[in-house]
C-alpha atoms as a PDB file:
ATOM      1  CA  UNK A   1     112.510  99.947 117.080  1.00  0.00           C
ATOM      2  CA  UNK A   2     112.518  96.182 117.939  1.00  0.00           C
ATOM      3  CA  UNK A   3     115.231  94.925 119.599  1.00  0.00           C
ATOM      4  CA  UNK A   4     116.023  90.591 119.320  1.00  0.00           C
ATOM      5  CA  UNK A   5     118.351  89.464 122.377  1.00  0.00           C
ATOM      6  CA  UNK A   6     120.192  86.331 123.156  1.00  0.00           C
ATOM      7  CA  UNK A   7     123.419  84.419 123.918  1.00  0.00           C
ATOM      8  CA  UNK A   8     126.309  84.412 122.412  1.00  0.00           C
ATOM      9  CA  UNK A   9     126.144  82.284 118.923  1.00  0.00           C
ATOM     10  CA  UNK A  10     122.711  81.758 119.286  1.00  0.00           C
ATOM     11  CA  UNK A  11     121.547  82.566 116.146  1.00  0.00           C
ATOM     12  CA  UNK A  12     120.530  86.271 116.114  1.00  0.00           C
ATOM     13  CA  UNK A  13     121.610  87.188 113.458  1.00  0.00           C
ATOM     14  CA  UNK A  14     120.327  84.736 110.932  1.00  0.00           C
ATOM     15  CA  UNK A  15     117.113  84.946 112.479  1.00  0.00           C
ATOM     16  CA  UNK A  16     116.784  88.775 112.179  1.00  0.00           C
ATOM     17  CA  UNK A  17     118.288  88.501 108.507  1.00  0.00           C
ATOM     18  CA  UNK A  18     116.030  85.806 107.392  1.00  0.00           C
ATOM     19  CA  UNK A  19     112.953  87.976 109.329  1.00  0.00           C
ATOM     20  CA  UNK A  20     113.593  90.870 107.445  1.00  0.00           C
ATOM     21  CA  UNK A  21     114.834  89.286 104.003  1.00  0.00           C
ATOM     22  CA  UNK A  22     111.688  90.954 101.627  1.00  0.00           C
ATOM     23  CA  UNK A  23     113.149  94.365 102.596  1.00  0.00           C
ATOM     24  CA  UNK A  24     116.264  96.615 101.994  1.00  0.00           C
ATOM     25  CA  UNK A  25     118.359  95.801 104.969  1.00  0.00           C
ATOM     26  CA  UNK A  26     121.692  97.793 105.577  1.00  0.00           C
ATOM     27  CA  UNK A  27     123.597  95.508 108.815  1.00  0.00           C
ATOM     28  CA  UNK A  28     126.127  97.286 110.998  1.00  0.00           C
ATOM     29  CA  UNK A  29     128.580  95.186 113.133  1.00  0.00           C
ATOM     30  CA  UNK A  30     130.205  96.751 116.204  1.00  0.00           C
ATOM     31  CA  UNK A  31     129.512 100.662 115.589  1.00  0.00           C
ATOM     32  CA  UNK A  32     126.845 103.025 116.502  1.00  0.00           C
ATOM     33  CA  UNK A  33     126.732 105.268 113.289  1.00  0.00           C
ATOM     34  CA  UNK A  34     126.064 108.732 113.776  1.00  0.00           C
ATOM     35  CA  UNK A  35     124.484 109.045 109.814  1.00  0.00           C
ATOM     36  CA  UNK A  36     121.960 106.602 108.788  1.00  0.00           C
ATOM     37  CA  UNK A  37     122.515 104.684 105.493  1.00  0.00           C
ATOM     38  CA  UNK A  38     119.932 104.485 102.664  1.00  0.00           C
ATOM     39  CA  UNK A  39     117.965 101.849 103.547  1.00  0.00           C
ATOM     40  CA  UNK A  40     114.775 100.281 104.441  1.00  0.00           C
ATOM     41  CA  UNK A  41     115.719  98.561 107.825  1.00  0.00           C
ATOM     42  CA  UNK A  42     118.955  99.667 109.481  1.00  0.00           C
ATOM     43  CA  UNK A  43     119.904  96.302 112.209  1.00  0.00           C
ATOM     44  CA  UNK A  44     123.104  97.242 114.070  1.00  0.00           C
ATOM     45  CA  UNK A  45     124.516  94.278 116.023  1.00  0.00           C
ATOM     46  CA  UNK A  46     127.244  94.209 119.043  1.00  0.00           C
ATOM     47  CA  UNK A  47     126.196  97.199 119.974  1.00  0.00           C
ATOM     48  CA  UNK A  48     128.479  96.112 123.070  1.00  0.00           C
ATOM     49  CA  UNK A  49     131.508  96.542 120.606  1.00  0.00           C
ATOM     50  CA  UNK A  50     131.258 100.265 120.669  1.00  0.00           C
ATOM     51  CA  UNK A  51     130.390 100.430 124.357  1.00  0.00           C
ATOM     52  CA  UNK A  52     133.752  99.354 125.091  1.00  0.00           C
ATOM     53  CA  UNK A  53     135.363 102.077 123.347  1.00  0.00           C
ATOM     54  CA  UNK A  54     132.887 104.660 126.047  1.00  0.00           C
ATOM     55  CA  UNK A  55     134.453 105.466 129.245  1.00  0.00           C
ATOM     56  CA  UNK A  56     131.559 103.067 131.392  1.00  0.00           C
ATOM     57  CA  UNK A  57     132.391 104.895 134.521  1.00  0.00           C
ATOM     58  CA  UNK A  58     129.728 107.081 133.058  1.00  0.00           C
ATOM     59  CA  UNK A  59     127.249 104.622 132.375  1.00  0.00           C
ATOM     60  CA  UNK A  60     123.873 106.982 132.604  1.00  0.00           C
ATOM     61  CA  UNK A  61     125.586 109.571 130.154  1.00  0.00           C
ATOM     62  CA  UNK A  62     126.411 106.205 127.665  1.00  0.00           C
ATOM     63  CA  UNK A  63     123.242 105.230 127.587  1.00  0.00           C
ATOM     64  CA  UNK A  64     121.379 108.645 127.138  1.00  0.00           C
ATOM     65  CA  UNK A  65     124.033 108.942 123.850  1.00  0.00           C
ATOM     66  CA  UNK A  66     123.084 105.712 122.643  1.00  0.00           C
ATOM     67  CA  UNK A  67     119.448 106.492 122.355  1.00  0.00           C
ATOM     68  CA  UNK A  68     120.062 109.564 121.316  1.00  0.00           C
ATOM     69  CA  UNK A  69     121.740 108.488 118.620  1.00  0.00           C
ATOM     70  CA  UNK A  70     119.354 105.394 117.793  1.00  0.00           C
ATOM     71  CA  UNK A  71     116.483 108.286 117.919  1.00  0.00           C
ATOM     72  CA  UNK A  72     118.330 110.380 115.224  1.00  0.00           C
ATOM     73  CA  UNK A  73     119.185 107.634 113.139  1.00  0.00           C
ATOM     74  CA  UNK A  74     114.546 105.884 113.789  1.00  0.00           C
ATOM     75  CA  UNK A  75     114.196 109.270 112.223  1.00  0.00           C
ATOM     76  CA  UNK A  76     115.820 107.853 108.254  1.00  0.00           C
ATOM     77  CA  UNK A  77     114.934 104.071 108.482  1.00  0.00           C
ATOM     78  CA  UNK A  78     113.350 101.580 110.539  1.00  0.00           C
ATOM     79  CA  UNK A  79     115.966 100.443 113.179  1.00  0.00           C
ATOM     80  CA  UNK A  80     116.485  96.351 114.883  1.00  0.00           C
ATOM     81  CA  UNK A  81     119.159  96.082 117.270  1.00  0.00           C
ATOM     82  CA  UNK A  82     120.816  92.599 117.841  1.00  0.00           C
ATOM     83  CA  UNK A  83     122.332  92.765 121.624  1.00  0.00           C
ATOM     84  CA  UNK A  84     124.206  89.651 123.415  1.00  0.00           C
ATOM     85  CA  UNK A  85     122.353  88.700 126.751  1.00  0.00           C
ATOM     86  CA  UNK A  86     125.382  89.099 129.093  1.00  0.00           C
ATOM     87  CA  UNK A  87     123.426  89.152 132.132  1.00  0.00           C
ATOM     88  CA  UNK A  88     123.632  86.098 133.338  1.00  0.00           C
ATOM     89  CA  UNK A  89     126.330  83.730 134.869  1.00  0.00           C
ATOM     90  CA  UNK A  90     129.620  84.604 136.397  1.00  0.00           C
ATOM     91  CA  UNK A  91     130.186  87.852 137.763  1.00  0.00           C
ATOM     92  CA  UNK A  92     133.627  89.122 135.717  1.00  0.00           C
ATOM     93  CA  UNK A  93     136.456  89.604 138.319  1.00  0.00           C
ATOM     94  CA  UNK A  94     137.786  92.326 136.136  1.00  0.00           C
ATOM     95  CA  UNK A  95     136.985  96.121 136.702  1.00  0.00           C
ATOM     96  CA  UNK A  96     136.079  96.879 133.263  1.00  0.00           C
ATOM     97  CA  UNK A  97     134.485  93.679 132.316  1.00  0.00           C
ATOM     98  CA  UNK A  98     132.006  94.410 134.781  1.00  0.00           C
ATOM     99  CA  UNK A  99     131.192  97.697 134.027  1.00  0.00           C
ATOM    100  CA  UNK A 100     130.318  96.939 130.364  1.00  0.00           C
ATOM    101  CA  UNK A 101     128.249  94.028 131.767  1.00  0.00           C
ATOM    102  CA  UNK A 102     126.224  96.471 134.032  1.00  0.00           C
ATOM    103  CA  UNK A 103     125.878  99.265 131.089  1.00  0.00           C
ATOM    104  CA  UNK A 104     124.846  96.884 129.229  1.00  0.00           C
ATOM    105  CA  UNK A 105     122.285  95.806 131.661  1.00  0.00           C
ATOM    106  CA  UNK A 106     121.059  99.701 131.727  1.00  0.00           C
ATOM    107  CA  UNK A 107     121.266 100.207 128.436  1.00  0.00           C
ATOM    108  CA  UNK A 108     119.114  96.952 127.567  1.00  0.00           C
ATOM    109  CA  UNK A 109     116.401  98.084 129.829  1.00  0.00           C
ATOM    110  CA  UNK A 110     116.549 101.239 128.626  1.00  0.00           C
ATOM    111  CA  UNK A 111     116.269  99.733 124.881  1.00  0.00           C
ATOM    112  CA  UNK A 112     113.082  97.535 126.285  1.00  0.00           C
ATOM    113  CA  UNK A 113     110.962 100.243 127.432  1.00  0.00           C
ATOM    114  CA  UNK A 114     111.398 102.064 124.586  1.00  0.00           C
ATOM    115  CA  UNK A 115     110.900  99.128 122.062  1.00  0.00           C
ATOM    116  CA  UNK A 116     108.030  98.027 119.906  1.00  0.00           C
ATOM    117  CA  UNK A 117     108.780  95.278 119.923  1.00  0.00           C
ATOM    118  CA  UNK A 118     111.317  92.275 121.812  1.00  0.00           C
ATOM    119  CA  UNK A 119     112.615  89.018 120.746  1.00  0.00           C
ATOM    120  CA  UNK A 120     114.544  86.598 122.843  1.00  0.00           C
ATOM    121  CA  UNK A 121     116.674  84.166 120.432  1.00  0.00           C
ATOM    122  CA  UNK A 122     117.508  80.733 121.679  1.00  0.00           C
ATOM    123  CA  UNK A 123     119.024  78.184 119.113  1.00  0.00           C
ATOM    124  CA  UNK A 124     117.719  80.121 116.581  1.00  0.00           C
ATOM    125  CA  UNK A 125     114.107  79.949 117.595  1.00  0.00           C
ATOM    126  CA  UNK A 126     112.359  83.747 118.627  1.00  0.00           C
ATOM    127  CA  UNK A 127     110.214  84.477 121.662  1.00  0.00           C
ATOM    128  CA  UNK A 128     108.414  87.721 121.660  1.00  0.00           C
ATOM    129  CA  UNK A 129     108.608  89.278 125.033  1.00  0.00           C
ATOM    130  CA  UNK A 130     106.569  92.508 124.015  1.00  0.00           C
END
């Protein structure tokens, strides 16, 4: 799995897209898919999306479904993940704004360690961090 992070409109996406352009590439926007599509490279993006539809006050059971499901689906195509860097700045004053910022902040580690490999996007531009 390698997984490319960075700010919002930062140019993720293109990068990844343009990285992975020789090969069959199947991109899924907001949704964790619980079949994988035919395809060479499966890159799912705002992964965040989805975990707002999760109930975050169970953040350790989230994030043990999400790689569960990202294991299922490594087993039928090679998988990138896109996630927003959310981290930093501004605490949210609101309840659930702040949970998805800390799940995400789980979940991301938890993404890191298990990683390949990790790309931090700024302006378009990547810097591997493993």
């Amino acid at each position: 799995m390698h997984v490319f992070i960075g700010g919002a409109y930062s140019g993720k996406t293109d990068y990844v897209m343009r990285l992975y352009e020789q090969r069959e590439v199947v991109l899924i926007d907001g949704d964790l898919p619980d079949v994988a599509p035919d395809c060479e490279i499966l890159v799912i993006q705002h992964v965040e999306k989805w975990l707002m539809t999760q109930n975050l006050e169970e953040d350790e059971l989230v994030v043990q479904s999400v790689l569960t499901k990202l294991t299922a689906l490594a087993q039928h195509c090679s998988l990138a993940l896109i996630v927003t860097d959310m981290g930093r700045g501004v605490v949210p004053m609101e309840k659930q704004a702040r949970l998805l910022r800390d799940t995400c902040g789980r979940l991301y580690q938890a993404l890191f360690a298990e990683a390949e490999q990790v790309v931090r996007i700024w302006y378009g531009i990547g810097e591997q961090l493993k």
